[in-house]
C-alpha atoms as a PDB file:
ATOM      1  CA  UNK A   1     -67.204 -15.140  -6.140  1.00  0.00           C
ATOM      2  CA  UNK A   2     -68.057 -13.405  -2.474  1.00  0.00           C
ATOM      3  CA  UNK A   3     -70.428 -10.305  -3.080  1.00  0.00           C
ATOM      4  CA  UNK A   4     -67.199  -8.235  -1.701  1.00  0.00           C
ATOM      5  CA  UNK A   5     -65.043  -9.776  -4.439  1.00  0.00           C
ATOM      6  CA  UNK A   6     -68.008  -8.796  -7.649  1.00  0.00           C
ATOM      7  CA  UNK A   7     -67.855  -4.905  -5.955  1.00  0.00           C
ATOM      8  CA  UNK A   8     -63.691  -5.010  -5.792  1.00  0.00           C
ATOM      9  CA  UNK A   9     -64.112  -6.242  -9.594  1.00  0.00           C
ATOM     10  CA  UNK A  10     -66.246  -4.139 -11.048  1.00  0.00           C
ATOM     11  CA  UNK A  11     -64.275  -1.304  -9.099  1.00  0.00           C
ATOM     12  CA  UNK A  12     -61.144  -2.206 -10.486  1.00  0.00           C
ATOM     13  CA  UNK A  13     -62.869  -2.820 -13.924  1.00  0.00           C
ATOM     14  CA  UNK A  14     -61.270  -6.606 -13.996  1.00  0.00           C
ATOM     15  CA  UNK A  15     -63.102  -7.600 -16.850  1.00  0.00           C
ATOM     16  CA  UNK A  16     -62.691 -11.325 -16.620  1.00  0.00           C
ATOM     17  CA  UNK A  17     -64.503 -11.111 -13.191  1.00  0.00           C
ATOM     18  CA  UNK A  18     -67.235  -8.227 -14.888  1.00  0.00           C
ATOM     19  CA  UNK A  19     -68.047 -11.366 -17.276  1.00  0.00           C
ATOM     20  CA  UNK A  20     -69.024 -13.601 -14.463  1.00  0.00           C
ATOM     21  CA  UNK A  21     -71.018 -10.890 -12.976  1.00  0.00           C
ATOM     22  CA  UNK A  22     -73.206 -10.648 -16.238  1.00  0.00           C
ATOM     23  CA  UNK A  23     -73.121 -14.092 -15.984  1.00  0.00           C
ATOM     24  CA  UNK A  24     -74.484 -14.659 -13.312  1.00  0.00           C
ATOM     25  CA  UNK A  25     -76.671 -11.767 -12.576  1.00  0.00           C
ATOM     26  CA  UNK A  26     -77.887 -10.861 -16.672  1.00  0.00           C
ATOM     27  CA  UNK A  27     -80.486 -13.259 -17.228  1.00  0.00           C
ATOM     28  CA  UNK A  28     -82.394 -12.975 -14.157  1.00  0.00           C
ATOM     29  CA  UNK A  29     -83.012  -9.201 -14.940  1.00  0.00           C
ATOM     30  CA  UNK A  30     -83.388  -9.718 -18.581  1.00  0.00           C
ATOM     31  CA  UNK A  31     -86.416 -12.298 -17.726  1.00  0.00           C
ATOM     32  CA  UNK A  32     -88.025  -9.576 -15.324  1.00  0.00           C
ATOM     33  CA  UNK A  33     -87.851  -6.947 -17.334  1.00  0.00           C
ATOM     34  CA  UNK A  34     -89.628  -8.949 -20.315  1.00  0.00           C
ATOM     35  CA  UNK A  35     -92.072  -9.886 -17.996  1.00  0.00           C
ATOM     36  CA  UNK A  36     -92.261  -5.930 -17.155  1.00  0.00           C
ATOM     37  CA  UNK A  37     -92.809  -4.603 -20.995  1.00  0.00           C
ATOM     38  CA  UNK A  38     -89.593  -4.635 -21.786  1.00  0.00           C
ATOM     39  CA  UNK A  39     -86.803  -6.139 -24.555  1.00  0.00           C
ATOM     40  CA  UNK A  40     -83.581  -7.789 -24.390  1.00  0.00           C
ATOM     41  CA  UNK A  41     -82.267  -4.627 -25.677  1.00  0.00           C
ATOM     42  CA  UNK A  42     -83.792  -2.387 -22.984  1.00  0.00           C
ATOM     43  CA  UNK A  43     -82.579  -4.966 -20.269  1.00  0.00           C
ATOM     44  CA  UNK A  44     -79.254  -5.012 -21.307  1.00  0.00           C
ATOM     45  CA  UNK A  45     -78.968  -1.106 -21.177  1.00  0.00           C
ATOM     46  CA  UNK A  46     -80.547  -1.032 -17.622  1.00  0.00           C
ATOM     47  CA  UNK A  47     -77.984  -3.888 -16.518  1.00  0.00           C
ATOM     48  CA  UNK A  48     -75.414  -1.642 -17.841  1.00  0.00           C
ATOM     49  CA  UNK A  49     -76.903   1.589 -15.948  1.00  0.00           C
ATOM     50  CA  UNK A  50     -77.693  -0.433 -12.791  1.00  0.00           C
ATOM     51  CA  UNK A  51     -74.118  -1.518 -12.611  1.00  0.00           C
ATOM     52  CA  UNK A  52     -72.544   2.410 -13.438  1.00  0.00           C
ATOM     53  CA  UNK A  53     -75.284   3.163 -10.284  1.00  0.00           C
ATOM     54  CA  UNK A  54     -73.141   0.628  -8.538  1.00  0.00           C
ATOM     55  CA  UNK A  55     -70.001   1.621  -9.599  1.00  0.00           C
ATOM     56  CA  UNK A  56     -70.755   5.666  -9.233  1.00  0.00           C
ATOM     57  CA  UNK A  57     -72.232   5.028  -5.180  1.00  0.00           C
ATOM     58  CA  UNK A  58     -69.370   2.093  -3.891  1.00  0.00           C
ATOM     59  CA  UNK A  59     -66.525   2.845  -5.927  1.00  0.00           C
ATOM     60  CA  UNK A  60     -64.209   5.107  -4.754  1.00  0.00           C
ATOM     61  CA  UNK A  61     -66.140   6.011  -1.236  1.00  0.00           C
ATOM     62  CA  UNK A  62     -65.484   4.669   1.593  1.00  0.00           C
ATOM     63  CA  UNK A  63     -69.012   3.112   1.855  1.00  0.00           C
ATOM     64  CA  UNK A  64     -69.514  -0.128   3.691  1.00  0.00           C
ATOM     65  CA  UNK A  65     -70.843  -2.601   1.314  1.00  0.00           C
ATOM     66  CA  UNK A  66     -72.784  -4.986   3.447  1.00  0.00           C
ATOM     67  CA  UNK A  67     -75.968  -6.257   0.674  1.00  0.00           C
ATOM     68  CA  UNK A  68     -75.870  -9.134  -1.638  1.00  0.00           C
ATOM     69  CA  UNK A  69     -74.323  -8.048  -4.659  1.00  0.00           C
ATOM     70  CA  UNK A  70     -77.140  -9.629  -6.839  1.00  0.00           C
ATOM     71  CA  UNK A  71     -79.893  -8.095  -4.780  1.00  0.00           C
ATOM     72  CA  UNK A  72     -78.367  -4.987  -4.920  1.00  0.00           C
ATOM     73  CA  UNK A  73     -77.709  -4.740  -9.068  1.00  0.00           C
ATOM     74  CA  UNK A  74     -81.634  -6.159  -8.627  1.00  0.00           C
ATOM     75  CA  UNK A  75     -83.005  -4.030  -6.686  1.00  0.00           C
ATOM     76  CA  UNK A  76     -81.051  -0.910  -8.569  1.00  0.00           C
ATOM     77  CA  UNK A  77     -82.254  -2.183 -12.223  1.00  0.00           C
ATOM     78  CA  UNK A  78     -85.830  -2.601 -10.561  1.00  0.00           C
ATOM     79  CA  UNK A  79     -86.486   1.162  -9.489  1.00  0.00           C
ATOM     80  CA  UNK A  80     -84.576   1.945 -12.843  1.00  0.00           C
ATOM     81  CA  UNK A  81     -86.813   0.272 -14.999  1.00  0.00           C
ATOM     82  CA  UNK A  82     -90.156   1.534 -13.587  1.00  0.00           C
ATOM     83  CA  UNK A  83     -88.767   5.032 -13.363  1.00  0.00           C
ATOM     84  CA  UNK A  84     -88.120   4.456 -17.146  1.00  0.00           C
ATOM     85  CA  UNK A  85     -91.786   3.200 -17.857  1.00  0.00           C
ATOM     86  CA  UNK A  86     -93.103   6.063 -15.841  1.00  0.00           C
ATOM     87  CA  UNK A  87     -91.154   8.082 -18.319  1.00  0.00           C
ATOM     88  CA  UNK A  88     -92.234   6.378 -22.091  1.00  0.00           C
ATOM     89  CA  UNK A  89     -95.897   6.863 -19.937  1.00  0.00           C
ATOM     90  CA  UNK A  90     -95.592  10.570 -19.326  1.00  0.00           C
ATOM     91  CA  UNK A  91     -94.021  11.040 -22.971  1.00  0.00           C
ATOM     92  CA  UNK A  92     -96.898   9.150 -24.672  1.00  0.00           C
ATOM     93  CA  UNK A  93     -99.674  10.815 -22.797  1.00  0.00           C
ATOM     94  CA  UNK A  94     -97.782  14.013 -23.835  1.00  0.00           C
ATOM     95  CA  UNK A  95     -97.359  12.772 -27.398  1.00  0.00           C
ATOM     96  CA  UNK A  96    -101.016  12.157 -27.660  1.00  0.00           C
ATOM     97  CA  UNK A  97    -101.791  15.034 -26.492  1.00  0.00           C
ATOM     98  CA  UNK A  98     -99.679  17.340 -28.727  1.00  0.00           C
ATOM     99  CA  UNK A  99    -100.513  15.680 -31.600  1.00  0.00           C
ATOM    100  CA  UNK A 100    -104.659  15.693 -30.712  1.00  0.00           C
ATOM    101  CA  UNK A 101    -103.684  19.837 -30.161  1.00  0.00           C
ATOM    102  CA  UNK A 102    -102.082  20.154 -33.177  1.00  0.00           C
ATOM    103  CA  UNK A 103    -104.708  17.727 -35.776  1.00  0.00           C
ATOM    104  CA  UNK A 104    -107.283  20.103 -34.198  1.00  0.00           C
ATOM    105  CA  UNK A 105    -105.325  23.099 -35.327  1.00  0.00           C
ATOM    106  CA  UNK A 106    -104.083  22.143 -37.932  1.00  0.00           C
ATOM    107  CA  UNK A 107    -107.514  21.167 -39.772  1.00  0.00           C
ATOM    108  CA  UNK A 108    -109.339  24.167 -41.300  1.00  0.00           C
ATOM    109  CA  UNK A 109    -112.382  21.954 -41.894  1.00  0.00           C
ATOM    110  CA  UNK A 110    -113.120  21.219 -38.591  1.00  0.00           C
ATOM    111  CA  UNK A 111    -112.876  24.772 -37.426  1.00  0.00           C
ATOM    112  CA  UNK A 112    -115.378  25.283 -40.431  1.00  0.00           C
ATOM    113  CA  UNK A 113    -117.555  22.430 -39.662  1.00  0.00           C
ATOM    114  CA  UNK A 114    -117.920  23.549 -35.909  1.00  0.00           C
ATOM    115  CA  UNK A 115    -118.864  26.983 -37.380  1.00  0.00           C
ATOM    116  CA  UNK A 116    -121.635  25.483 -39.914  1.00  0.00           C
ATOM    117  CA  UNK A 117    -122.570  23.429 -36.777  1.00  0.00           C
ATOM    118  CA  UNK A 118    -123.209  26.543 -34.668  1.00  0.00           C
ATOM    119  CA  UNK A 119    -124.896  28.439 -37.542  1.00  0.00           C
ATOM    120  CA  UNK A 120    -127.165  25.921 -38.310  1.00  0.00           C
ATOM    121  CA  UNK A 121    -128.293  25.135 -34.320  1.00  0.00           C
ATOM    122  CA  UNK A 122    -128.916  28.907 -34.274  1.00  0.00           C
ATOM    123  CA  UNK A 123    -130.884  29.514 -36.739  1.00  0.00           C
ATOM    124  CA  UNK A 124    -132.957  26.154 -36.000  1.00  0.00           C
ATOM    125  CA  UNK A 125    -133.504  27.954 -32.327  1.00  0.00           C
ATOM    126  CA  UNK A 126    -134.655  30.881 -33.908  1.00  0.00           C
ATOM    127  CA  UNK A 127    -137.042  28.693 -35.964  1.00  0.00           C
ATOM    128  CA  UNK A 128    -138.649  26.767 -33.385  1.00  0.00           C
ATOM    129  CA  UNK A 129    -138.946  29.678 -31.064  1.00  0.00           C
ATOM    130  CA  UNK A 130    -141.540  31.168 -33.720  1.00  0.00           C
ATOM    131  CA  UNK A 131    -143.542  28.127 -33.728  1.00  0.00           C
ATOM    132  CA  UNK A 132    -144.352  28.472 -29.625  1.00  0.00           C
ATOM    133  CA  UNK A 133    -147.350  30.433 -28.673  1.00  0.00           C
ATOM    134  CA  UNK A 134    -147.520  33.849 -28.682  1.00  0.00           C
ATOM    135  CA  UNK A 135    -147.722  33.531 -24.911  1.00  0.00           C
ATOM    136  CA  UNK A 136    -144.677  30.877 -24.739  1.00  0.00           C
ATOM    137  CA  UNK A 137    -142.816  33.689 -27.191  1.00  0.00           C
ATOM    138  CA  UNK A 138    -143.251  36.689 -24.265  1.00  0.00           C
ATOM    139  CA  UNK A 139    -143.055  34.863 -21.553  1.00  0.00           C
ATOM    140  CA  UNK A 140    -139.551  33.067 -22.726  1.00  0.00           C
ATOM    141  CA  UNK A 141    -138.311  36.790 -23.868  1.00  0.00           C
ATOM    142  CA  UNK A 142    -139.173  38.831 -20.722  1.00  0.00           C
ATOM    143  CA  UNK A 143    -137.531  36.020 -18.591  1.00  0.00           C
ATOM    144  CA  UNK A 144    -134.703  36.140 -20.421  1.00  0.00           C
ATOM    145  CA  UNK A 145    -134.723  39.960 -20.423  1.00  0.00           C
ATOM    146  CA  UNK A 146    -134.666  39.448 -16.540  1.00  0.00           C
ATOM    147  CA  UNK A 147    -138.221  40.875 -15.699  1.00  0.00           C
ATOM    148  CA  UNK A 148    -139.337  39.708 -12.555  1.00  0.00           C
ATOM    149  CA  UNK A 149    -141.587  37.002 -12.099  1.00  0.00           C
ATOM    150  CA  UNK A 150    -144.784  39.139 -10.517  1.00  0.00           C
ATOM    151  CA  UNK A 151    -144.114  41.750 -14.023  1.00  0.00           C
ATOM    152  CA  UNK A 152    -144.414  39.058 -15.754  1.00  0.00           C
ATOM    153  CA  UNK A 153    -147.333  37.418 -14.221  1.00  0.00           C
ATOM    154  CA  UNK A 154    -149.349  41.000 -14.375  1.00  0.00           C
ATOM    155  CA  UNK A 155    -148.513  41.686 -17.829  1.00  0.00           C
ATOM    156  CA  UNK A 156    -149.301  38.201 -19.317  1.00  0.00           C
ATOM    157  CA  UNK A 157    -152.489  37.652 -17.381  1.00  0.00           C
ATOM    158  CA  UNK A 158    -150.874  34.982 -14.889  1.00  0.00           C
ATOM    159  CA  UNK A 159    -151.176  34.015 -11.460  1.00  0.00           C
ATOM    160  CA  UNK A 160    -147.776  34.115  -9.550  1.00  0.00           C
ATOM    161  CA  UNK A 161    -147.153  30.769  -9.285  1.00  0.00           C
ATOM    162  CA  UNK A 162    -147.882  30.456 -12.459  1.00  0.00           C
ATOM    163  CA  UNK A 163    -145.066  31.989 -14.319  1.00  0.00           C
ATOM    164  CA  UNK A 164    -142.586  29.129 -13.608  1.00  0.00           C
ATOM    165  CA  UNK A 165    -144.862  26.461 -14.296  1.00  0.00           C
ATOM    166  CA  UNK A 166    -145.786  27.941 -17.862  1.00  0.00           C
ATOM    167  CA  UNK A 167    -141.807  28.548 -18.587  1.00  0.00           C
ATOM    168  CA  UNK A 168    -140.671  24.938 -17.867  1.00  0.00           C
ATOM    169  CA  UNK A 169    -144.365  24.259 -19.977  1.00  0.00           C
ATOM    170  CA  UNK A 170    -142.648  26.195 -22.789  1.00  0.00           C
ATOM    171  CA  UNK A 171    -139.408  25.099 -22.239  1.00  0.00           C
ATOM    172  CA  UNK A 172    -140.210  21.569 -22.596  1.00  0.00           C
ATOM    173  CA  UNK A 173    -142.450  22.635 -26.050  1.00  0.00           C
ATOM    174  CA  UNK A 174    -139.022  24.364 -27.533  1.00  0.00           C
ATOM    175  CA  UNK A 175    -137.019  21.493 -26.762  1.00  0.00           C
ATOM    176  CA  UNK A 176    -138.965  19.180 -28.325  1.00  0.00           C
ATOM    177  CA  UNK A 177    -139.744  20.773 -31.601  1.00  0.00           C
ATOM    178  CA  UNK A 178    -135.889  21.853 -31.822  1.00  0.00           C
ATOM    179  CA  UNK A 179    -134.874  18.600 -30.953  1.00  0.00           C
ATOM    180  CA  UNK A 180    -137.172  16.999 -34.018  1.00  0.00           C
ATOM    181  CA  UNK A 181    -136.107  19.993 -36.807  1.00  0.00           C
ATOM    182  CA  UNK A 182    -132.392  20.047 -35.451  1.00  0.00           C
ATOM    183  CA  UNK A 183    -132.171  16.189 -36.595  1.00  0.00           C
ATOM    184  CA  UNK A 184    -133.608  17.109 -40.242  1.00  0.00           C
END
């Protein structure tokens, strides 16, 4: 059959000739889409859409029909198929998504956990911060109070330059013992 006379069949819905057509055109799109994470299943339904596309944009218009009629169906089942594994991709990332949003929600005992969590880091910062010196202890309080670093330096005894050198001193010292009585 001419690539004219598979069009004027599947226009005119002559089934004998529609056979040929799947034929002759099925199994090379069945293979591909296999090879493309698909089934025989799924490339029987796109052979089915791209020949409706076919049927829907030639049939009935006067369009001039001037393609190979295999490269065509191709070429339509082609753009069909990845526009269909674009889609299970977007609905799986959404899946995963939902369902990570609503385990999350949906679990009391993580909500608690993350609570106890919290509580306990607290309350081992609170801890540590009493075993720094007594100078570490002001120092760390009026920065975070937002005193200014020359305040600080005059009421502590400190030279200027000092200040910054003796928080990230005392930084460092609160890390560290948090860091070995958060563990226990």
């Amino acid at each position: 059959m001419s690539d004219n006379q598979d069009l004027l069949a599947l226009c005119a819905g002559d089934s004998l000739r529609i056979r040929a057509i799947y034929q002759q055109h099925a199994a090379p799109i069945q293979r591909w889409v296999e090879a493309n994470n698909g089934s025989a299943a799924d490339a029987q339904d796109l052979f089915q859409d791209g020949l409706m596309a076919i049927y829907d944009r030639y049939c009935g218009a006067d369009v001039q029909f001037n393609s190979s009629f295999g490269a065509l169906l191709f070429g339509i089942c082609k753009r069909k198929w990845f526009d269909r594994l674009k889609e299970k991709n977007r609905e799986a990332v959404v899946r995963k998504v939902e369902e990570e949003r609503y385990n999350d929600e949906d679990d009391p005992g993580l909500e608690s956990e993350a609570a106890t969590q919290e509580l306990h880091k607290q309350e081992t910062l609170t801890k540590t911060f009493a075993l720094l010196s007594t100078q570490c202890q002001e120092l760390l309080t009026l920065l975070g109070k937002g005193v200014a670093s020359e305040q600080i330096a005059e009421q502590l005894g400190l030279a200027a330059n000092a200040v910054y050198q003796s928080k990230h001193r005392c930084m460092g010292r609160w890390k560290e013992l948090f860091a070995q009585q958060f563990k226990s």
